[in-house]
Protein backbone atom coordinates (compact mmCIF):
# COMPACT_ATOMS: atom_id res chain seq x y z
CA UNK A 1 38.00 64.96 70.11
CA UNK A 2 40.39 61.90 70.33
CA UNK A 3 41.80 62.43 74.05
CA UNK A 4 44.36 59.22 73.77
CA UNK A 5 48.04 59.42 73.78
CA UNK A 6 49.00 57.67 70.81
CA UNK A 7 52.44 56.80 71.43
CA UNK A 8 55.65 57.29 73.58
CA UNK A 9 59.29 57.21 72.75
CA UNK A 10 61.61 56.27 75.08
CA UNK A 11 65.20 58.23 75.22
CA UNK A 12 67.07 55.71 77.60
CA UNK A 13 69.56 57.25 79.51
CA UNK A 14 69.82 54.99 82.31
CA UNK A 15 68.68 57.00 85.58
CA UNK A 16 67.79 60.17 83.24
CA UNK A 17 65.14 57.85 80.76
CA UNK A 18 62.17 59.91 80.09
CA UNK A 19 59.26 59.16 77.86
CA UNK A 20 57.94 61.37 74.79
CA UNK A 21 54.20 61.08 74.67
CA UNK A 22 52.64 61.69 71.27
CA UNK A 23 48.98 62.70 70.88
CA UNK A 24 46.35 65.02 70.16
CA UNK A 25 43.72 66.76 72.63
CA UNK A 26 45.39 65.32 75.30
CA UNK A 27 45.79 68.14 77.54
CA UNK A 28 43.85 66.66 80.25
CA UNK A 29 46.46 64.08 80.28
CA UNK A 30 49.56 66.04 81.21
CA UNK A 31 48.81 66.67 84.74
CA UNK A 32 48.89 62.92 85.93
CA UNK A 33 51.66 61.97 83.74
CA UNK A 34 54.05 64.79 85.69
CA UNK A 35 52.65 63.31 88.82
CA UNK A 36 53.98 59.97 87.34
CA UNK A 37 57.23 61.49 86.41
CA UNK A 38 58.31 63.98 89.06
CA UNK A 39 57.46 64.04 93.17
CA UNK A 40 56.88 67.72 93.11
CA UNK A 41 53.93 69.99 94.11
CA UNK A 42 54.62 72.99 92.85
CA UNK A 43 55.11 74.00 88.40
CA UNK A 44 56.81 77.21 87.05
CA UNK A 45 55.28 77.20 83.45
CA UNK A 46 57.23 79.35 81.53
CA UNK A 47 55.65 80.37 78.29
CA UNK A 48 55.32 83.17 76.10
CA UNK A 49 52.33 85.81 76.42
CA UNK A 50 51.44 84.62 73.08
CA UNK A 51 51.12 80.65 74.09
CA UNK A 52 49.68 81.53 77.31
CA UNK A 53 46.64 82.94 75.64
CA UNK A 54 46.67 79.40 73.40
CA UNK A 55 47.37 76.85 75.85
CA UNK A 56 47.73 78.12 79.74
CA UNK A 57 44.37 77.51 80.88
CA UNK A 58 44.19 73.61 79.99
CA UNK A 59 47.73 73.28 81.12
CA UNK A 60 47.20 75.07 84.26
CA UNK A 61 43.40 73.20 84.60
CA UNK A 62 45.54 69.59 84.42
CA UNK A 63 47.96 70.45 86.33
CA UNK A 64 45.65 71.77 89.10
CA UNK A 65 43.14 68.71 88.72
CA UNK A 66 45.54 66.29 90.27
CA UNK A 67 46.15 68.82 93.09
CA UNK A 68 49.63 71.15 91.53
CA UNK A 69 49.80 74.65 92.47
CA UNK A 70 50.62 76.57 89.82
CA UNK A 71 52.82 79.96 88.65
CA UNK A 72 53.14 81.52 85.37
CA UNK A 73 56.20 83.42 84.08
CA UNK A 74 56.13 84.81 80.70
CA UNK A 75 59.41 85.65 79.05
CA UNK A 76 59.55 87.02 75.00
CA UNK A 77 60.07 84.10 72.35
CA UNK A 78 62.00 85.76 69.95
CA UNK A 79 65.37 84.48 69.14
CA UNK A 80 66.83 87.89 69.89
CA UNK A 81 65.50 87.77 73.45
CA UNK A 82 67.00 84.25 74.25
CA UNK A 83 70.28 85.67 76.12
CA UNK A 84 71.67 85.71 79.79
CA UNK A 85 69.18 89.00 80.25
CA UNK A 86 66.33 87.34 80.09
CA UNK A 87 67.72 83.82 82.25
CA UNK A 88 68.53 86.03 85.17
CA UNK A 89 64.86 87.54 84.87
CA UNK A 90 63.89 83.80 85.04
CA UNK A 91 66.07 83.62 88.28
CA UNK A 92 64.22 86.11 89.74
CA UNK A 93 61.18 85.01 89.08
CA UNK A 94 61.75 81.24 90.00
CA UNK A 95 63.13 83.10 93.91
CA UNK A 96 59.53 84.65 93.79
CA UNK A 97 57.92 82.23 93.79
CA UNK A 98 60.22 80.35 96.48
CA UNK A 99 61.43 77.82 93.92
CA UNK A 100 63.08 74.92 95.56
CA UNK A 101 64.24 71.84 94.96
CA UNK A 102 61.67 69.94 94.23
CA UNK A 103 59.95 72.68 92.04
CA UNK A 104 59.15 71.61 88.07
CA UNK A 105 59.84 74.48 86.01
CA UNK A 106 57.36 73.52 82.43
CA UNK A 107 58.73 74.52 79.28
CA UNK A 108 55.59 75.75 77.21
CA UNK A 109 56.10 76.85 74.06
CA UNK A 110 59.02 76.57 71.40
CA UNK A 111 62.54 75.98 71.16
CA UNK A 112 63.74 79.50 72.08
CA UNK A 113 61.48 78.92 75.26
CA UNK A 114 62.39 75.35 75.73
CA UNK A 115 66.08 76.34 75.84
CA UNK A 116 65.83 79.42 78.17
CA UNK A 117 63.56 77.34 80.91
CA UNK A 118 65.85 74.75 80.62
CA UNK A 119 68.85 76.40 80.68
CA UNK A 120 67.45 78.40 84.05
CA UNK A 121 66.51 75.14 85.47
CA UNK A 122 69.93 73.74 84.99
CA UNK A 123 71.62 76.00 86.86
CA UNK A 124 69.16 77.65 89.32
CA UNK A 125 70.21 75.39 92.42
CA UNK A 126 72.05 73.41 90.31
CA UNK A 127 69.17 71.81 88.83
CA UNK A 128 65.57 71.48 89.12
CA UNK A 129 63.12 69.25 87.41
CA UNK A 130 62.06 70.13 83.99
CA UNK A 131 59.57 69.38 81.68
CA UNK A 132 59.17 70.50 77.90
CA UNK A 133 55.77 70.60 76.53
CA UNK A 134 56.47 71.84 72.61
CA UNK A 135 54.24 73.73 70.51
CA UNK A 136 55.71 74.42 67.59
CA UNK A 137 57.38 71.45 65.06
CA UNK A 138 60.60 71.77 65.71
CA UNK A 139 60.42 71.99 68.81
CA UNK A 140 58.62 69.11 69.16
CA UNK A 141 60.88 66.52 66.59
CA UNK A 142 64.01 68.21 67.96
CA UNK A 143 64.64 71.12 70.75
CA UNK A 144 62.52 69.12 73.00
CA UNK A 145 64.65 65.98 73.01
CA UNK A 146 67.57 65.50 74.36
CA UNK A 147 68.37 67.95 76.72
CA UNK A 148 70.46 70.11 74.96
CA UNK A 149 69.62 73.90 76.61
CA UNK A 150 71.63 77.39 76.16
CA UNK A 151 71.53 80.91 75.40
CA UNK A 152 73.66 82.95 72.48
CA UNK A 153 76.22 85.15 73.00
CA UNK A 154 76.18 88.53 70.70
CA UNK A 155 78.71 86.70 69.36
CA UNK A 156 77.05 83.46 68.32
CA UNK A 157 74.73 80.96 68.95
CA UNK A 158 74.01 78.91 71.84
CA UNK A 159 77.54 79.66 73.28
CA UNK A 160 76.52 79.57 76.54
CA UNK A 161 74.65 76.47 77.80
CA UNK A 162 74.26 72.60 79.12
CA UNK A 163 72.73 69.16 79.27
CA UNK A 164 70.01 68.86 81.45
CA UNK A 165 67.60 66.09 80.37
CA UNK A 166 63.72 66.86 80.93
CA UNK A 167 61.79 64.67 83.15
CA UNK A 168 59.25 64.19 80.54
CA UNK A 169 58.13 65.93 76.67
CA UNK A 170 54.63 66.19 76.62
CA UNK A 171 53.39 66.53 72.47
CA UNK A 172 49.91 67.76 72.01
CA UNK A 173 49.75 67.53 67.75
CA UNK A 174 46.76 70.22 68.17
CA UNK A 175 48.82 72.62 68.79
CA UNK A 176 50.45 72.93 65.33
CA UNK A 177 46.98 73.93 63.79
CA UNK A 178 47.49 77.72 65.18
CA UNK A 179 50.94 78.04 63.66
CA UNK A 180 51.76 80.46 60.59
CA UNK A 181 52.85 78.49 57.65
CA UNK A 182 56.84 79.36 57.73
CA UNK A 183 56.78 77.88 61.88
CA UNK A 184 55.23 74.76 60.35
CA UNK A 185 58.14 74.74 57.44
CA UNK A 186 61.17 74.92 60.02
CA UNK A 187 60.57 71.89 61.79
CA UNK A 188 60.10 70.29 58.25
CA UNK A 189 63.62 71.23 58.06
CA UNK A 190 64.91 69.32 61.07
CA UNK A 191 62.32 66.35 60.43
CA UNK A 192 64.50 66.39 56.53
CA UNK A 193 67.53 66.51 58.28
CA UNK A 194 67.16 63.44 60.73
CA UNK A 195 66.17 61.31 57.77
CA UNK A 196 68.80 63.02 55.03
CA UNK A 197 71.74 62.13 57.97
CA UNK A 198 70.23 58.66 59.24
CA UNK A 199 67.21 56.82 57.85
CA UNK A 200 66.82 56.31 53.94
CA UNK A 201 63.46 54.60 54.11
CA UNK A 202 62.07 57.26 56.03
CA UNK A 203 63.49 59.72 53.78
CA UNK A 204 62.36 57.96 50.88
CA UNK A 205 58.87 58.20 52.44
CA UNK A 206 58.86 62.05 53.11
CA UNK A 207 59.71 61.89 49.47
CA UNK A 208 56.06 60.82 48.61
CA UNK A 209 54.64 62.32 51.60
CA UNK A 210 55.42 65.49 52.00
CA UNK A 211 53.07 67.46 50.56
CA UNK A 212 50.25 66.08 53.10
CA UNK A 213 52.94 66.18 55.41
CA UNK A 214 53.51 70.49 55.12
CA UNK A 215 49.43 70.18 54.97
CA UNK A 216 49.37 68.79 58.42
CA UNK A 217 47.36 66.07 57.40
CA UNK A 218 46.70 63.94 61.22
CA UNK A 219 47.52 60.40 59.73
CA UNK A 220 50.71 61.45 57.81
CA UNK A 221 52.10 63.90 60.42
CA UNK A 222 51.55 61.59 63.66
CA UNK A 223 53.60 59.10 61.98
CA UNK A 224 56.51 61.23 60.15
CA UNK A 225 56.61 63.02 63.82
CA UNK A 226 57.10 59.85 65.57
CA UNK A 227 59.61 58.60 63.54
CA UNK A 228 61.67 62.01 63.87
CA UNK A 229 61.24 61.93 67.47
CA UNK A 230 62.71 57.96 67.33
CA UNK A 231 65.77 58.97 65.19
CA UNK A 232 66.62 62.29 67.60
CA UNK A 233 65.90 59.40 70.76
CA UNK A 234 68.18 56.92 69.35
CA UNK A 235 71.28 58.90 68.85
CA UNK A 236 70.60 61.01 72.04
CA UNK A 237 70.55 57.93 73.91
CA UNK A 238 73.94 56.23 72.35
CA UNK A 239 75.43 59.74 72.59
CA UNK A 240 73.83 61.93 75.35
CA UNK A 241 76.80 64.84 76.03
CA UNK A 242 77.41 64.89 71.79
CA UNK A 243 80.76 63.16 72.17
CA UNK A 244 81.06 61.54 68.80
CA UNK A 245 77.52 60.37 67.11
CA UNK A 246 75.70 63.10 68.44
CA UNK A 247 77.45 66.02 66.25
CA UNK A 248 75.80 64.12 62.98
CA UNK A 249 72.78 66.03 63.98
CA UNK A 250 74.27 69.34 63.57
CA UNK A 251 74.48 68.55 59.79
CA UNK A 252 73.84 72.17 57.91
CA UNK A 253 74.07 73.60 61.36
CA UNK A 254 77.48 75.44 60.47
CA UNK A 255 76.17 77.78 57.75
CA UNK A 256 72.93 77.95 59.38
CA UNK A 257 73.93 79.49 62.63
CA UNK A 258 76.33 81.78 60.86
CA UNK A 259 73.10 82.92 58.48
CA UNK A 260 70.82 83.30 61.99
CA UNK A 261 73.55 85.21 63.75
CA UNK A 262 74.41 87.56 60.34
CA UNK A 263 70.42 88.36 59.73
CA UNK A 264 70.16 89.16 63.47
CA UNK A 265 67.99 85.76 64.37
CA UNK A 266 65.06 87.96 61.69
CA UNK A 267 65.15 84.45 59.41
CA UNK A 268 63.64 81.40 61.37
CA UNK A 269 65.88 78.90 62.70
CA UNK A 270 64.49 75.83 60.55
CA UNK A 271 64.93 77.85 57.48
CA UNK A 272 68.14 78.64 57.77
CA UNK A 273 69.38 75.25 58.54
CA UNK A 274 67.53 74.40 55.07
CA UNK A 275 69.71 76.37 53.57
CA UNK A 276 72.66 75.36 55.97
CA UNK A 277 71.74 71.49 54.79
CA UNK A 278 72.20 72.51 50.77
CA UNK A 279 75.56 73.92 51.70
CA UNK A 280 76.93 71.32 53.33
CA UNK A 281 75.91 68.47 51.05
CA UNK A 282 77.25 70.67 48.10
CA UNK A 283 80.36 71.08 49.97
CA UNK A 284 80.11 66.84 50.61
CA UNK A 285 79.68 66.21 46.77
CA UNK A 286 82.68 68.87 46.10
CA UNK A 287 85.30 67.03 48.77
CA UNK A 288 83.98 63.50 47.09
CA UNK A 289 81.97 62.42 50.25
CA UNK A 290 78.39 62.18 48.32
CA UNK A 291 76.71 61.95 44.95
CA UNK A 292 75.57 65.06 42.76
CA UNK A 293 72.18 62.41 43.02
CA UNK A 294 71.85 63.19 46.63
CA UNK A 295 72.49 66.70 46.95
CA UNK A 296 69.66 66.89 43.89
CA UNK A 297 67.48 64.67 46.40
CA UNK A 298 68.08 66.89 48.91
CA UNK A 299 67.29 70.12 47.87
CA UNK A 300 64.29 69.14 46.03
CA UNK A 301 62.60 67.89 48.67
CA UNK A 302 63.17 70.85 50.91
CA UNK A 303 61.80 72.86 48.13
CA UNK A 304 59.24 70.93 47.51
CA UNK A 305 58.59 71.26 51.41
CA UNK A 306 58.44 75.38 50.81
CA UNK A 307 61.92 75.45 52.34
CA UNK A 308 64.38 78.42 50.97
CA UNK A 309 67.61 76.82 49.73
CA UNK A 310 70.44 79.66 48.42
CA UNK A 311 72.71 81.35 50.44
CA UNK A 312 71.89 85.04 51.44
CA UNK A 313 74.76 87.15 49.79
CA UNK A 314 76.82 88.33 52.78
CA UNK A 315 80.54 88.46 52.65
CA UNK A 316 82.97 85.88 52.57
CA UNK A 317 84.46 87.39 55.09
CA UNK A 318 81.58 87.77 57.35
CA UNK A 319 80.89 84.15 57.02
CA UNK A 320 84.34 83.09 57.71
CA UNK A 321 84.39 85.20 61.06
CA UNK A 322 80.44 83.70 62.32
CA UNK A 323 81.67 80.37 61.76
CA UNK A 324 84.74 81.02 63.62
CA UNK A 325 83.04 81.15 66.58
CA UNK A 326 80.96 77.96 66.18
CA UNK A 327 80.86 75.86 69.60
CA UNK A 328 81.70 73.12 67.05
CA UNK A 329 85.25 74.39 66.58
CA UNK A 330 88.38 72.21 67.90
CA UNK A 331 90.98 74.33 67.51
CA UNK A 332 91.58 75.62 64.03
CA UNK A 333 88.93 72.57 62.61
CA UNK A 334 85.60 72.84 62.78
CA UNK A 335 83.73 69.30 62.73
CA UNK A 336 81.72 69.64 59.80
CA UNK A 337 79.37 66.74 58.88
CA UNK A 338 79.41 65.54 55.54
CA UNK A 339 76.84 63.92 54.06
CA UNK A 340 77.55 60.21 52.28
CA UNK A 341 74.44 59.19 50.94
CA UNK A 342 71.05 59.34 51.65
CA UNK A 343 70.53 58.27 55.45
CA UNK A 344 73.93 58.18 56.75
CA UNK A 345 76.39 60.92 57.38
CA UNK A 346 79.63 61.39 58.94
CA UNK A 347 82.00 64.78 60.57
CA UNK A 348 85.49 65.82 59.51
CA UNK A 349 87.34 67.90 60.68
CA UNK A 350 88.21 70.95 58.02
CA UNK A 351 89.79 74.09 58.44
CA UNK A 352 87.13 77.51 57.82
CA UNK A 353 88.46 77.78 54.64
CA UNK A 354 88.48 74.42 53.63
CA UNK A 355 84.28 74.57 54.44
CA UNK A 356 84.48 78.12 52.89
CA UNK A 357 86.51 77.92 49.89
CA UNK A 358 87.57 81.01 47.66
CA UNK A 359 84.91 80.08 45.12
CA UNK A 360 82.90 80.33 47.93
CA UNK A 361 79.10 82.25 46.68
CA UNK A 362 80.65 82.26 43.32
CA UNK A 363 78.01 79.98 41.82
């Protein structure tokens, strides 16, 4: 087994720059690196029973081999879980196990995890170190950069949350083998969407990829996950608190939170911004932002990815009122990203109605 790290990206943010180390088998790895990146003795890893079966005992064997004592706390997975219940049981648990200051609370697992740890770390003393180590795709091309953490509301998504940057991502490509299928397919979403709203060549490349790409085929997926993690670094470090270029990477992330909330978080997140991504560029081509050519691009390759691309038939109405809570909203405008072309996108601001028309589902 290749034990290497084969790259790192760097997301500058001046005195919050972190690396994102890309490999595979490199668990043995991890432990040194967070004694590189953090001056702390002591690691929370939060994961899910699930992962913890998978991946706790290299983790914990790493961490431990460069002298890191070491808690577990396992907290459900499930979108449906990831709510200010389950962030005060972290609370509880991080007092438990005396949790100070200096205490690294590890993110293992996906985004729902990722985003509960680091919300809990944000705020628990008002701020701990944290560290995301992803195992799932989209966690690991998205969620896991950037520092973007939260909770949702029962009336929305993510409603309730902050910035707090990671001290390091550590990306172990092994991990993706245990996956189902559809968990592989929703980060192929968000990998689509980085090069749909900002890189044409690299889009162009998923293009003839992608099918070795959804096959998790090591040569093609290092690369295409490197390149996804670069895109997400760049405009998280020109935009950190997602006060201007930062909102391009909510493109089909209108409709798609409005279909997660309305199915009760049953459909996975990456699948619904799929179809959240068709929208939107339909609703570009309509207000005469992009070409009929792109939106065609677009949706085939998602298909062609195994990606689901029409709208589940819920009410106008409904619609209308999930979006109307979206943490995107400025007043009565929502900022709704358009796409242009192929690798560059932009966000206007447009009334509900104006992004849900009457002809609305009447296609």
């Amino acid at each position: 087994m290749n034990t290497a790290v084969h790259s790192r990206v760097r997301v500058s943010l001046a005195s919050r720059s972190y690396d994102v180390h890309i490999g595979s088998g490199n668990w043995e790895k991890l432990g040194p690196a967070i004694i590189e990146s953090t001056r702390s003795e002591k690691v929370l890893v939060v994961t899910s029973p699930e992962i913890g079966r998978l991946y706790r005992r290299p983790v914990v064997k790493s961490l431990q081999g460069v002298g890191l004592k070491c808690k577990r706390i396992d907290i459900p997975d499930r979108d449906r879980n990831k709510n200010l219940r389950s962030v005060s049981r972290l609370y509880d648990a991080f007092l438990e196990a005396e949790a100070d200051r200096s205490t690294v609370v590890l993110a293992l697992g996906g985004g729902v995890i990722g985003d509960m740890a680091g919300f809990a770390s944000a705020t628990y003393l008002r701020g701990i170190p944290f560290i995301q180590v992803p195992t799932t795709l989209l966690a690991m091309v998205d969620a896991s950069i950037g520092g973007k953490t939260g909770v949702n509301l029962r009336q929305g998504k993510n409603l309730v949350g902050s910035f707090h940057q990671p001290n390091l991502v550590w990306i172990n490509l092994e991990t993706l083998q245990s996956l189902p299928r559809a968990q592989v397919l929703a980060g192929f979403a968000e990998i689509i969407k980085h090069a749909v709203i900002w890189d044409r060549t690299h889009f162009r490349e998923l293009e003839k990829t992608i099918l070795n790409a959804v096959d998790l085929e090591p040569k093609v997926l290092s690369g295409i996950v490197r390149r996804s993690c670069e895109i997400k670094a760049e405009v998280v470090s020109k935009d950190e608190n997602e006060q201007g270029l930062r909102m391009l990477l909510n493109f089909g992330h209108t409709i798609g939170h409005a279909i997660e909330s309305l199915g009760k978080y049953k459909l996975l997140h990456g699948h619904c911004v799929a179809i959240g991504m068709v929208y939107a560029a339909e609703r570009s081509a309509a207000l005469g932002y992009a070409s009929a050519k792109a939106v065609h691009r677009l949706r085939d390759l998602l298909e062609r990815s195994g990606l689901p691309s029409e709208l589940p038939r819920y009410p106008r109405r409904s619609y209308l009122d999930a979006i109307g809570v979206d943490k995107k909203r400025r007043g009565s405008k929502i900022n709704f990203v358009v796409l242009e072309r192929i690798g560059k996108a932009k966000t206007v601001p447009l009334s509900p109605m104006k992004v849900l028309p009457q002809s609305f589902l009447k296609r």
